[in-house]
Structure formats: C-alpha cells, structure tokens
Protein backbone atom coordinates (compact mmCIF):
# COMPACT_ATOMS: atom_id res chain seq x y z
CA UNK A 1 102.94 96.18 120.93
CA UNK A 2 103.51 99.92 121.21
CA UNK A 3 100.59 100.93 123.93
CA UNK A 4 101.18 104.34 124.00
CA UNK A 5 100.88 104.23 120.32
CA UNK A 6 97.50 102.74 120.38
CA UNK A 7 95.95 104.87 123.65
CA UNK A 8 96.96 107.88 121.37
CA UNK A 9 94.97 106.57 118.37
CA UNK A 10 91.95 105.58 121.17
CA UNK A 11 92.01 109.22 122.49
CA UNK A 12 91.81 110.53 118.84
CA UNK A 13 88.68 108.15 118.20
CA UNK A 14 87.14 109.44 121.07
CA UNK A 15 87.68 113.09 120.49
CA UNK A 16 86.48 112.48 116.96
CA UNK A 17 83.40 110.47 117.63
CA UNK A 18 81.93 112.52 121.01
CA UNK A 19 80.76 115.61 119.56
CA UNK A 20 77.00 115.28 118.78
CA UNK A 21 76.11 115.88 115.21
CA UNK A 22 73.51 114.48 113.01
CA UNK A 23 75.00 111.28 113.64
CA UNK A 24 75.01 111.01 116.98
CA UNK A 25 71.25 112.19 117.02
CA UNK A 26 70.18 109.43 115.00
CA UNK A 27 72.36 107.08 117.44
CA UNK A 28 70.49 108.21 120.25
CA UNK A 29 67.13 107.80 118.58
CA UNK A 30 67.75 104.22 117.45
CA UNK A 31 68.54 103.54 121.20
CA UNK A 32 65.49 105.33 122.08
CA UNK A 33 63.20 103.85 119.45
CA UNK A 34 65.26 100.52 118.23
CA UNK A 35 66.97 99.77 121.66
CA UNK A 36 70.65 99.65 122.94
CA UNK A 37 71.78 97.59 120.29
CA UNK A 38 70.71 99.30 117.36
CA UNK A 39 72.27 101.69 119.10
CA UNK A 40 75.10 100.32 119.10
CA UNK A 41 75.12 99.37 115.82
CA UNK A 42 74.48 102.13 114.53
CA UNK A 43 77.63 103.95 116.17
CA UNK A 44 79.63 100.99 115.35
CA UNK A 45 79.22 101.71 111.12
CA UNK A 46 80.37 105.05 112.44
CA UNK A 47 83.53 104.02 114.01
CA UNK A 48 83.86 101.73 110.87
CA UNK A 49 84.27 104.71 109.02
CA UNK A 50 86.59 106.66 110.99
CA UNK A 51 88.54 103.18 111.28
CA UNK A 52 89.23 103.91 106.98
CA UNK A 53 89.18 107.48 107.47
CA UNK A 54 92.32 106.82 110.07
CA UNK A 55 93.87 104.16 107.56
CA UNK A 56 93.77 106.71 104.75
CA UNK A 57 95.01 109.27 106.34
CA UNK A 58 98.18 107.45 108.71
CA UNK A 59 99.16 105.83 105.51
CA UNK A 60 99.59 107.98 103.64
CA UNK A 61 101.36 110.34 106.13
CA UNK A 62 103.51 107.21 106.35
CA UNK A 63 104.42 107.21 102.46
CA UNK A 64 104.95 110.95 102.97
CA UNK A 65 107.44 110.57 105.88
CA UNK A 66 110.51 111.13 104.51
CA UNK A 67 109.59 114.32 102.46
CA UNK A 68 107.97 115.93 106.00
CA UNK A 69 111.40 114.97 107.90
CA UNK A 70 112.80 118.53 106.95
CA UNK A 71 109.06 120.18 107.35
CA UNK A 72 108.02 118.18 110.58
CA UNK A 73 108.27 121.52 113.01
CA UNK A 74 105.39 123.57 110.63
CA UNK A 75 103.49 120.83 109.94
CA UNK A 76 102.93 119.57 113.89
CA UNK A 77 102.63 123.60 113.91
CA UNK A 78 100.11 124.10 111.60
CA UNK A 79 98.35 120.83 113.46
CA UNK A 80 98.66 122.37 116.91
CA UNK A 81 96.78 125.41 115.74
CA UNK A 82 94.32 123.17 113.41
CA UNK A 83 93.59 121.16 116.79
CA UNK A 84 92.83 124.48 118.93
CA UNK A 85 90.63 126.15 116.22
CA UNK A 86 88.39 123.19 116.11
CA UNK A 87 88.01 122.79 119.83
CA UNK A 88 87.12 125.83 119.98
CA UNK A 89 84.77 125.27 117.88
CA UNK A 90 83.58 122.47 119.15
CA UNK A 91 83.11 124.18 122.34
CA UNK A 92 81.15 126.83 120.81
CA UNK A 93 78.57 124.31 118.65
CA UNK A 94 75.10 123.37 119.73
CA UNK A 95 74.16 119.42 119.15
CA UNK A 96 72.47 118.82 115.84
CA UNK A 97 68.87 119.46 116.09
CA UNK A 98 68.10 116.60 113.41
CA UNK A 99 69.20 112.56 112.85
CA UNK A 100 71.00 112.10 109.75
CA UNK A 101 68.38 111.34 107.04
CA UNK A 102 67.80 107.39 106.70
CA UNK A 103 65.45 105.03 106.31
CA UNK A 104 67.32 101.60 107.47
CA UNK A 105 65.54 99.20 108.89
CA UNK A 106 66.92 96.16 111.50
CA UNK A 107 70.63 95.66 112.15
CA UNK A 108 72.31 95.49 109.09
CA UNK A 109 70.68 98.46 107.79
CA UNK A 110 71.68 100.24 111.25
CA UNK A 111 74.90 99.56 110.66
CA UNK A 112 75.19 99.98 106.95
CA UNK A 113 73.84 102.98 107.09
CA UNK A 114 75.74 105.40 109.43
CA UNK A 115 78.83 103.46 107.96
CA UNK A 116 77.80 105.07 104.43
CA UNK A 117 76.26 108.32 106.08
CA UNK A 118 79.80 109.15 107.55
CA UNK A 119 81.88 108.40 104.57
CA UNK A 120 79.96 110.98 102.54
CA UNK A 121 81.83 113.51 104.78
CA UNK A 122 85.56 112.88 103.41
CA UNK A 123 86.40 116.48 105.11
CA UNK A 124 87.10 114.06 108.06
CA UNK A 125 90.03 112.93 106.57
CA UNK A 126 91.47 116.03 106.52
CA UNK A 127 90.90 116.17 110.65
CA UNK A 128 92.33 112.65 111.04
CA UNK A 129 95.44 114.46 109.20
CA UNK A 130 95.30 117.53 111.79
CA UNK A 131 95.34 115.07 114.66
CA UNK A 132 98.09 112.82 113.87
CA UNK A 133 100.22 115.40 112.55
CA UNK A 134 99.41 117.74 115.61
CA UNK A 135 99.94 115.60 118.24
CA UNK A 136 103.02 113.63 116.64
CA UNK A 137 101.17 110.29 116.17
CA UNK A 138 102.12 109.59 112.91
CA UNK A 139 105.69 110.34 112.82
CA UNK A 140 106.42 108.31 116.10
CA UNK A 141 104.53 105.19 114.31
CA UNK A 142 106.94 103.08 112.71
CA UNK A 143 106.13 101.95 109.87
CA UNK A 144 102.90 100.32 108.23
CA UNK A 145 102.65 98.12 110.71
CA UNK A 146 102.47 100.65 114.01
CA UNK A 147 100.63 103.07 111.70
CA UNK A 148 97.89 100.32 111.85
CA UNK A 149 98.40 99.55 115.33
CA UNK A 150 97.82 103.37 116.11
CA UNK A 151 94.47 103.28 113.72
CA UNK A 152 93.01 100.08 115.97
CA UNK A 153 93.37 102.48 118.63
CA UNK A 154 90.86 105.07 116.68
CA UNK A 155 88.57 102.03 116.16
CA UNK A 156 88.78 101.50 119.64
CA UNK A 157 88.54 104.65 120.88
CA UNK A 158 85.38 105.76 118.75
CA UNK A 159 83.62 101.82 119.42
CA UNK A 160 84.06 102.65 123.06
CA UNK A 161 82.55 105.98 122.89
CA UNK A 162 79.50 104.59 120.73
CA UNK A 163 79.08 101.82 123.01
CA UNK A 164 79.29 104.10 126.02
CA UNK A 165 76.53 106.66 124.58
CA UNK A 166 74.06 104.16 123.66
CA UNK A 167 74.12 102.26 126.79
CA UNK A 168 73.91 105.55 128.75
CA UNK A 169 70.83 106.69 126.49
CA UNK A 170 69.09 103.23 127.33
CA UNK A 171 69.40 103.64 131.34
CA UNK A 172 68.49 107.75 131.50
CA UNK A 173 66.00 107.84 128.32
CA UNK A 174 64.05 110.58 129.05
CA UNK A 175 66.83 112.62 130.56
CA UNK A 176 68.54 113.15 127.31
CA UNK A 177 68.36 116.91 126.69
CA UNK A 178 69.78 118.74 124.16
CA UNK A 179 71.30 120.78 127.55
CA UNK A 180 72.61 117.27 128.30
CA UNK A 181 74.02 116.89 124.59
CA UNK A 182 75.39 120.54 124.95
CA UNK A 183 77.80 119.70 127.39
CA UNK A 184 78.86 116.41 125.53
CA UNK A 185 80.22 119.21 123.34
CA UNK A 186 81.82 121.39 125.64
CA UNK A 187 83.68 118.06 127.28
CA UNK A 188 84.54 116.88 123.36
CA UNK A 189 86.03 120.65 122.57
CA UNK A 190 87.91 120.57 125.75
CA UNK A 191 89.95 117.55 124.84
CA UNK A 192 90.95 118.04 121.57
CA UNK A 193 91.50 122.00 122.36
CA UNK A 194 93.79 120.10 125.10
CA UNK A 195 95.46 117.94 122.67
CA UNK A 196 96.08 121.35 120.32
CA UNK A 197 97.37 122.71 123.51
CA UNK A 198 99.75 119.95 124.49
CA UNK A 199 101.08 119.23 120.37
CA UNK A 200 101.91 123.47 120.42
CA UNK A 201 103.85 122.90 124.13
CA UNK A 202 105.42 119.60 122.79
CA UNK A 203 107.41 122.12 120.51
CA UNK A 204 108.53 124.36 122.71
CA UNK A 205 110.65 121.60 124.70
C-alpha cells in the first residue's frame, strides 16, 4: 500500500471539504437541530460525492497519462497556479449565509440528500483535476489500482473532516459564529494556497 499516496488524496479531501458553503451550513444545522449524527450523515453523502468526483477525475487523468507525459511540466504548471488562485480565494470568501435548500427528513434522507445536492455542482470535478495535476498525485499513482488507492484517501480525508465538524458543532453549539466559520475559511485557503505553493516549488527542483 502506497501511504504517501493515500495521505495525499486525504489532504485533498480535506482541503476540498473544509471551506463552509451552503453545504456545510446545512451540516451544521442538522447537528444543531437533528443531532451529531445527522450531522454526520449528512457530511458523509458529501464526501460520497467527492469520493466519484475523485474517481472521475484520477481516472481519467490515468487514461490520459501517456498523452500528458510530453505536457506534464504546463499542466502541474497550470495546476500550481489553479491551486493558488483558489486559495486565495478561499481566503477571501465569507461562509454561506444559507443551508443548501432541502427538505429530507431522518437518516437516509440526510444522507441522500447532500450526496445529490453536491453532485449538481460537477465544476468540482474540474478542482479535483487542478489538485491532482498540481500537486503531482495523479501521475505518481500507478495505475488504476493506486489511482483508487489515492481516491480512498479523498474519501477519507473529506469523512474525517465531516465527522470532525459535526462532532465539534455538538460540544460548542451556541458558539458557532459565522466569525467562527470565517476562519474555517481562512485555515481551508491557507492549505490549498500551500499546496499551490509547494506543486509551483516542486518544479523548480
């Protein structure tokens, strides 16, 4: 099993998962209204999402590796930049004010829902592409096999994050500010500016 592989494709789920959005709002109000495990839940049919986002994109980078062998310094370029522009961006953006629209009701629906909510925004494919051709990811995966192994570590990575916000939500409840949420951002725009940072050094040695 290649670990670094996978920590790499954890690290991406979390970076893709932290920033607060409409999402994440409605997260934290199923924790607040619903409890920790809807919570949960709810987060998890997110990460289920970003789990086929992942797949899409890895494999097909995969199927597209021998054509980017003579393109791979302007593509993890291009990524680099991609990765600094959005967490910048990141940095800059206020938490959603509103949940995603639903009207779910009991696990199931939780989970069913954000899982549906998030693949309405197939943009995210194109970040998932940004990421692992920024950073390297997909051409050091091997393979179907490690490109798989490096997408458990996005399912991972974004579970973890989901499981980490909800539970946090249930213990401080009424401490959840959007001031709170704002610097959820900040910390979410540093890393993946860092990992635009590190993919544009990674070039230059």
């Amino acid at each position: 099993m290649n670990g670094e592989l996978f920590l790499q494709g954890a690290l991406i789920g979390l970076a893709i998962a932290a920033p607060v959005g409409p999402i994440g709002v409605l997260c934290i109000r199923r924790t607040l209204v619903d409890g920790q495990l809807a919570g949960f839940v709810s987060g998890l049919g997110a990460a289920t999402a970003d789990l086929i986002f992942g797949s899409v994109a890895v494999l097909g980078l995969a199927a597209l590796a021998d054509l980017m062998v003579g393109v791979s310094f302007w593509s993890r370029l291009l990524g680099g930049i991609f990765l600094c522009y959005l967490g910048l961006r990141t940095l800059r953006e206020r938490p959603a004010a509103q949940p995603a629209n639903t009207s779910a009701r009991g696990l199931l629906g939780a989970y069913s829902s954000t899982l549906l909510l998030t693949l309405t925004n197939p943009a995210s494919i194109i970040l998932f592409v940004g990421l692992f051709v920024g950073l390297g990811a997909a051409s050091e995966a091997k393979g179907y096999g490690e490109g798989l192994l490096l997408v458990a570590g996005v399912f991972v990575g974004s579970a973890g994050w989901w499981i980490t916000l909800s539970g946090a939500v249930g213990l401080l409840r009424g401490r959840v500010t959007p001031a709170a949420l704002r610097w959820v951002n900040i910390a979410a725009g540093v890393i993946i500016l860092g990992f635009g940072v590190v993919a544009l050094i990674s070039l230059a040695v």
